[in-house]
PDB file of N, CA and C in Angstrom:
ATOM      1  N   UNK A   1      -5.723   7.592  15.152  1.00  0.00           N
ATOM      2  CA  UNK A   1      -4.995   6.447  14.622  1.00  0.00           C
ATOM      3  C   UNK A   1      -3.705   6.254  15.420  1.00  0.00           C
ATOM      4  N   UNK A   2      -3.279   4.886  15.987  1.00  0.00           N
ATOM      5  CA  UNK A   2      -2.207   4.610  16.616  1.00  0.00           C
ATOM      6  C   UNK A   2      -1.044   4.971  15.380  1.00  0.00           C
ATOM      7  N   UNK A   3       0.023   5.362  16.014  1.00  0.00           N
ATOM      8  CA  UNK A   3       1.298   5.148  15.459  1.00  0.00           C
ATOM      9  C   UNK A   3       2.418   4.847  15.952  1.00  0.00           C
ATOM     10  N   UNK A   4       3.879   5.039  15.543  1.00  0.00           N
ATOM     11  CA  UNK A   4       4.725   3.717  15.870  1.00  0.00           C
ATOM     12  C   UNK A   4       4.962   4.184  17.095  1.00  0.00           C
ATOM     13  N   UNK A   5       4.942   5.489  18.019  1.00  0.00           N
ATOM     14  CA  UNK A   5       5.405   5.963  18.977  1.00  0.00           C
ATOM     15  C   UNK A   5       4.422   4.846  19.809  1.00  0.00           C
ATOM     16  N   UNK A   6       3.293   4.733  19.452  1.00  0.00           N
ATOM     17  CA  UNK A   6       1.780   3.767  20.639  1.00  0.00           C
ATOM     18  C   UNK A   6       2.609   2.789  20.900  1.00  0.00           C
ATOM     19  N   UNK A   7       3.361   2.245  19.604  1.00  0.00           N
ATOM     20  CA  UNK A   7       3.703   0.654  19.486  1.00  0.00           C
ATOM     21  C   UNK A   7       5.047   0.825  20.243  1.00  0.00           C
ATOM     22  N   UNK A   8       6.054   1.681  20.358  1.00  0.00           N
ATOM     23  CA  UNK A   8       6.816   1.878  21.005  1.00  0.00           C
ATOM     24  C   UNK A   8       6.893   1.572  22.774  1.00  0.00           C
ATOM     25  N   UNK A   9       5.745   2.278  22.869  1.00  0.00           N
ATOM     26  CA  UNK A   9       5.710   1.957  24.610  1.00  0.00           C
ATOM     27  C   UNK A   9       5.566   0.600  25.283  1.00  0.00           C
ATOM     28  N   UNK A  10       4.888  -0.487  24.335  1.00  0.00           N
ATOM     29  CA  UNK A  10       4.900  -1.229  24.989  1.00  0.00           C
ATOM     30  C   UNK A  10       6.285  -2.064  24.899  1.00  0.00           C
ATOM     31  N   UNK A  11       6.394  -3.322  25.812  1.00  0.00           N
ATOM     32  CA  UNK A  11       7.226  -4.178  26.025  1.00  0.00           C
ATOM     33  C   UNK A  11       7.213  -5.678  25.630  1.00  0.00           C
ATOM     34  N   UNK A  12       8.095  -5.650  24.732  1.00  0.00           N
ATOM     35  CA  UNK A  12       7.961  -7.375  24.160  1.00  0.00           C
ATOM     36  C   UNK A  12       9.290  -8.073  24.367  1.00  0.00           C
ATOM     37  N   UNK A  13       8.937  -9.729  24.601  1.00  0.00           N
ATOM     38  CA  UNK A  13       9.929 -10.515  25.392  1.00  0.00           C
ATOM     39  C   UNK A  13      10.372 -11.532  24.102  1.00  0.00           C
ATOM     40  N   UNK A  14      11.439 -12.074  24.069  1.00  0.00           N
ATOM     41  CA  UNK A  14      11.617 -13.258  23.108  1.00  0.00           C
ATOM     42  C   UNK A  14      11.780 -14.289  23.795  1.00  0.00           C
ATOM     43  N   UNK A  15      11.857 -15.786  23.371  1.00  0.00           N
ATOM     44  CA  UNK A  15      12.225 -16.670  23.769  1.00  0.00           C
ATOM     45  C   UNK A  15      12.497 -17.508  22.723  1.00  0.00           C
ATOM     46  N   UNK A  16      13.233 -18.619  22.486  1.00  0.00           N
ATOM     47  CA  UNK A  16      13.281 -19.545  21.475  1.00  0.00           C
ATOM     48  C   UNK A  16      12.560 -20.850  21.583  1.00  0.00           C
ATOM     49  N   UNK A  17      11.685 -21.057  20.680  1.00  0.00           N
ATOM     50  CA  UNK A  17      10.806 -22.166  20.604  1.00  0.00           C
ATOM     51  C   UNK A  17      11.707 -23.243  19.906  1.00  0.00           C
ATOM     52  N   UNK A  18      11.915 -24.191  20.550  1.00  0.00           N
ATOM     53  CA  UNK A  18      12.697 -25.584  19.460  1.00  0.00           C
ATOM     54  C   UNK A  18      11.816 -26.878  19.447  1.00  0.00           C
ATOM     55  N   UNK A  19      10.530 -26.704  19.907  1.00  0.00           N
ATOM     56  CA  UNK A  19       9.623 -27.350  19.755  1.00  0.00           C
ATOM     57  C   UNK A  19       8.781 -26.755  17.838  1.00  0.00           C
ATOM     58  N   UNK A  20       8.749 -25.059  18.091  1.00  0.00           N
ATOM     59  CA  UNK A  20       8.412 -25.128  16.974  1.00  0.00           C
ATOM     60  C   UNK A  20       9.240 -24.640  15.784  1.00  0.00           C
ATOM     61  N   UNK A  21      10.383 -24.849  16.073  1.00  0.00           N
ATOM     62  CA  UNK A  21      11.350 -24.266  15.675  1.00  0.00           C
ATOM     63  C   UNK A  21      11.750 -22.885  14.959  1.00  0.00           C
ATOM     64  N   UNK A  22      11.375 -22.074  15.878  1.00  0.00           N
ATOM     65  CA  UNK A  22      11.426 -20.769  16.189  1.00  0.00           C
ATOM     66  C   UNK A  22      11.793 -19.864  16.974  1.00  0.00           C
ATOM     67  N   UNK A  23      11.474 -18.444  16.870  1.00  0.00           N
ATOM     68  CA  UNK A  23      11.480 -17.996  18.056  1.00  0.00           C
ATOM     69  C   UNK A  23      10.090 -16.861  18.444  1.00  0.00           C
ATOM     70  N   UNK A  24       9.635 -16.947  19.396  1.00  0.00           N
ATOM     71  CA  UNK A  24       8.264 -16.226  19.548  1.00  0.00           C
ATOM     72  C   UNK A  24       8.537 -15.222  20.792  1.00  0.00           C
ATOM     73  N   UNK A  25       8.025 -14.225  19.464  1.00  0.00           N
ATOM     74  CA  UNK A  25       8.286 -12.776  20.498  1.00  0.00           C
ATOM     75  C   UNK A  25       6.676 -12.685  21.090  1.00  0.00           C
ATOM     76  N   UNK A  26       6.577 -12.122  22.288  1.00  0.00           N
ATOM     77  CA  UNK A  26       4.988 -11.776  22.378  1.00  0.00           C
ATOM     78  C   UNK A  26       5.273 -10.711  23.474  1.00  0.00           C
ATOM     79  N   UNK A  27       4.116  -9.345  23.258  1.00  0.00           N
ATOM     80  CA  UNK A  27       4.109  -8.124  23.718  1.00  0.00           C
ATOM     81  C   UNK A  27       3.730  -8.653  25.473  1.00  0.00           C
ATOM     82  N   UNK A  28       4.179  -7.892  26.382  1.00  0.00           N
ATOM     83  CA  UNK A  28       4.299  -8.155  27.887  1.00  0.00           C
ATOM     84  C   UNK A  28       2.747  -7.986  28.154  1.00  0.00           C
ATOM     85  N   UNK A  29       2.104  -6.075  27.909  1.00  0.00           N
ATOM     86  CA  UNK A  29       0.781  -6.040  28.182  1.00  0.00           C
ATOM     87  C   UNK A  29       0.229  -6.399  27.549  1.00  0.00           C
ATOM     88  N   UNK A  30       0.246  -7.124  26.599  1.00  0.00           N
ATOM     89  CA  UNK A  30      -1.214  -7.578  25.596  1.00  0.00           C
ATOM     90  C   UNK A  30      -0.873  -9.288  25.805  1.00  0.00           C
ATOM     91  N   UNK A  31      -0.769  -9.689  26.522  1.00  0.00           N
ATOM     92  CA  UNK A  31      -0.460 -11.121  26.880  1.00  0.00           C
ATOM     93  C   UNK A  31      -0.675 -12.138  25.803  1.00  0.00           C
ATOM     94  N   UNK A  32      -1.524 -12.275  25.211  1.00  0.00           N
ATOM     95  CA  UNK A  32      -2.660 -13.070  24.179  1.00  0.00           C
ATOM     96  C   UNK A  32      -1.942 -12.793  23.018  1.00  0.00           C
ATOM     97  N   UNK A  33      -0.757 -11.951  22.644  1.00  0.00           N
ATOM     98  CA  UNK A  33      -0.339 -11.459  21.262  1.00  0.00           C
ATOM     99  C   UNK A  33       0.613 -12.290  21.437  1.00  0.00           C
ATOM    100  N   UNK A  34       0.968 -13.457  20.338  1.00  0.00           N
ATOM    101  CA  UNK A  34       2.357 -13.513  20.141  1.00  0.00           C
ATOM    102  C   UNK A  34       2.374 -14.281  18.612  1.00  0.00           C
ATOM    103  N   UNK A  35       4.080 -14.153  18.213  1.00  0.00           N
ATOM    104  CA  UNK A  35       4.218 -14.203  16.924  1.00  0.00           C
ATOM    105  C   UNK A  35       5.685 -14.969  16.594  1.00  0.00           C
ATOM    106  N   UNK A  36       5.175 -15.781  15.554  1.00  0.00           N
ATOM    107  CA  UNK A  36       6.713 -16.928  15.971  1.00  0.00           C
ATOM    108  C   UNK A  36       7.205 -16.769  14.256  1.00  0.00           C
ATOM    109  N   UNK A  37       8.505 -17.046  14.316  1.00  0.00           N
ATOM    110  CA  UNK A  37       8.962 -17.002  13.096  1.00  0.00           C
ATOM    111  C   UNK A  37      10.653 -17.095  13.382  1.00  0.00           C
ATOM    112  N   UNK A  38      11.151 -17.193  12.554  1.00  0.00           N
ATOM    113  CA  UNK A  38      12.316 -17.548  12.179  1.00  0.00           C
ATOM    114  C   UNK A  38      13.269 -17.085  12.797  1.00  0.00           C
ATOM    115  N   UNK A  39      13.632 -15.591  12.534  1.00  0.00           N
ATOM    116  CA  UNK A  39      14.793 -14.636  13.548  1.00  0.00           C
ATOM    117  C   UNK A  39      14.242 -13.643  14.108  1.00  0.00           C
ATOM    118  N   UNK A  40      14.730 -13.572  15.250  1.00  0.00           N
ATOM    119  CA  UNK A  40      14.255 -12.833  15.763  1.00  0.00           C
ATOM    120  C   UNK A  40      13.586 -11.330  15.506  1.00  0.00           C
ATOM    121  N   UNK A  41      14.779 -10.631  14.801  1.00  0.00           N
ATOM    122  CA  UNK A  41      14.051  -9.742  14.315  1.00  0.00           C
ATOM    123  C   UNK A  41      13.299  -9.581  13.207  1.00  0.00           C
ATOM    124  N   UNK A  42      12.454 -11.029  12.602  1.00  0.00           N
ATOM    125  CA  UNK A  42      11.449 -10.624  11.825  1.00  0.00           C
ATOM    126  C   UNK A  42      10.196 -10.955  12.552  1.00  0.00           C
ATOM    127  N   UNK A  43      10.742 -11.414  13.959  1.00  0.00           N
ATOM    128  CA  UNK A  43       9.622 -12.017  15.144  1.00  0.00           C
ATOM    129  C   UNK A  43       9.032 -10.292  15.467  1.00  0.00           C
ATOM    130  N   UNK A  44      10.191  -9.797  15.929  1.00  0.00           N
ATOM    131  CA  UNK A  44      10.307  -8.156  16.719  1.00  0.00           C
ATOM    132  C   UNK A  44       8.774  -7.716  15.337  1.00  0.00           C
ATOM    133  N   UNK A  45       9.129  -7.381  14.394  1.00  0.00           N
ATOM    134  CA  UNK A  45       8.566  -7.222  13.040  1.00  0.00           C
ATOM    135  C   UNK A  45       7.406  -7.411  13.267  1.00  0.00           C
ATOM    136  N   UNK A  46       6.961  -8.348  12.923  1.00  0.00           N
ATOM    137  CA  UNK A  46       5.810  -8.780  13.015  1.00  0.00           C
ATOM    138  C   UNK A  46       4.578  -8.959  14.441  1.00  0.00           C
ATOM    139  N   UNK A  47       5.389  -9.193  15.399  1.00  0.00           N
ATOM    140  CA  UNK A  47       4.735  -8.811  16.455  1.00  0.00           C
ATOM    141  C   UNK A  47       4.600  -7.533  16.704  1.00  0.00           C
ATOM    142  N   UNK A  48       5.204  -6.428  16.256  1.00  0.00           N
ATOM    143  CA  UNK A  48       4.861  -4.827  16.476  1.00  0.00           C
ATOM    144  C   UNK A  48       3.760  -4.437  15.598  1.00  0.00           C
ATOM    145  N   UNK A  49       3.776  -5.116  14.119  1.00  0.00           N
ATOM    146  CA  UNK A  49       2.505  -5.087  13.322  1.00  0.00           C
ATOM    147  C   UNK A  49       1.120  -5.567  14.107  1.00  0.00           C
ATOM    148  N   UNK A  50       1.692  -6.533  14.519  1.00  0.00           N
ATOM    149  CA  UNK A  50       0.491  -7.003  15.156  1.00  0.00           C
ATOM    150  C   UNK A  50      -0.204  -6.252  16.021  1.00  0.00           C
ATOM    151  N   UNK A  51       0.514  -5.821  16.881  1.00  0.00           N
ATOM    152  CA  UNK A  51       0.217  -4.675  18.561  1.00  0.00           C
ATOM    153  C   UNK A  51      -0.489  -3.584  17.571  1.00  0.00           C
ATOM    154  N   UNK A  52       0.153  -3.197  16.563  1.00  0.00           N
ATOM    155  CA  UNK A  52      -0.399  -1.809  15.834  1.00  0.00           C
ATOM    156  C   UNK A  52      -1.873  -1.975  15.252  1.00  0.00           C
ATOM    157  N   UNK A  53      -1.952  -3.434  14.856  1.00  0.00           N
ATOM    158  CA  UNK A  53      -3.229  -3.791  14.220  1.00  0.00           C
ATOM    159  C   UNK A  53      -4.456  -3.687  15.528  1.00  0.00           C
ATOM    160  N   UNK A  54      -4.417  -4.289  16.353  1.00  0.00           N
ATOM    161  CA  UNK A  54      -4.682  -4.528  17.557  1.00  0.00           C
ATOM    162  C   UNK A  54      -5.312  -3.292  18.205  1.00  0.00           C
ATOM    163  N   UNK A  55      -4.195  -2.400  18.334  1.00  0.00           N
ATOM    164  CA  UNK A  55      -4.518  -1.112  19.025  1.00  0.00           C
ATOM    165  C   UNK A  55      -5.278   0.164  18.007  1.00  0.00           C
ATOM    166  N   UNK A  56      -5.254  -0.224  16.605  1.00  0.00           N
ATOM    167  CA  UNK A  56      -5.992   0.575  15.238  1.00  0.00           C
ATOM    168  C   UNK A  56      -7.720  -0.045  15.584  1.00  0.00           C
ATOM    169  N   UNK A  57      -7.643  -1.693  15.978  1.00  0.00           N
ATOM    170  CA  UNK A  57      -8.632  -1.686  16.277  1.00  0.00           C
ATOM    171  C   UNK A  57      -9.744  -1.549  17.287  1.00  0.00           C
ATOM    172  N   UNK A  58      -8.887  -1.558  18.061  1.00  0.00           N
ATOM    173  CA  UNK A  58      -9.447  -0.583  19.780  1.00  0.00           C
ATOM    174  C   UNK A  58      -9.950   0.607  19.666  1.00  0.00           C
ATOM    175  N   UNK A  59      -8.970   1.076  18.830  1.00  0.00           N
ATOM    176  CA  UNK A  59      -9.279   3.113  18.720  1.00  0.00           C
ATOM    177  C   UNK A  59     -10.557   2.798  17.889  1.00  0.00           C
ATOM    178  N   UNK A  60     -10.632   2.257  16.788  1.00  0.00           N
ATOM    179  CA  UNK A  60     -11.931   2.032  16.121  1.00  0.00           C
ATOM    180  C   UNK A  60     -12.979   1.913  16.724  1.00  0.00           C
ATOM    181  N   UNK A  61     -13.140   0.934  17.814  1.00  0.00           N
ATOM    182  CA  UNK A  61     -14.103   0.693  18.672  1.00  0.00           C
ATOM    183  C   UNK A  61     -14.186   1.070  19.517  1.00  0.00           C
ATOM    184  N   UNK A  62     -13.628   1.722  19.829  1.00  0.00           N
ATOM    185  CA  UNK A  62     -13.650   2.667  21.709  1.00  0.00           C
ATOM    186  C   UNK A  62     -13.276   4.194  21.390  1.00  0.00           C
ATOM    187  N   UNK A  63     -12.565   4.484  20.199  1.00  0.00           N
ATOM    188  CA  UNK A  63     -11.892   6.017  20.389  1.00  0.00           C
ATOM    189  C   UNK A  63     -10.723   6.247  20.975  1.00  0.00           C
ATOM    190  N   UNK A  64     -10.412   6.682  20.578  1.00  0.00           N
ATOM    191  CA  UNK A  64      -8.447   7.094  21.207  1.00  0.00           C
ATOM    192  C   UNK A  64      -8.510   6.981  22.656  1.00  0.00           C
ATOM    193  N   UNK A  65      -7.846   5.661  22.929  1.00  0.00           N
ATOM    194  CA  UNK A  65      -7.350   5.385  24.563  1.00  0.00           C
ATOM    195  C   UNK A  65      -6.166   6.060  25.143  1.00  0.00           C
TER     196      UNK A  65
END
């Protein structure tokens, strides 16, 4: 099972969306992940849930990478 140290290594970028009036964090190596919301750090938040969900389901299907 991944834990927060997995989610730790990777690298996530912010930017501010004012189109959707937000801001969307999304993880560097998992390109395809991103997560928009209000402040930033409930962006940070939720996009690390996400990476964790993500990588719980990899290990599921492949076995500890």
């Amino acid at each position: 099972m991944m834990g927060t140290a997995d989610v730790d290594r990777f690298s996530y970028r912010f930017r501010r969306s004012f189109e959707d009036g937000g801001h969307v964090d999304a993880c560097v190596e998992l390109s395809g992940l991103r997560w928009l919301y209000v402040s930033t750090s409930t962006a940070l938040a939720g996009i690390r849930r996400l990476v964790a969900g993500v990588l719980a389901d990899m290990d599921s299907v492949f076995g500890r990478l």
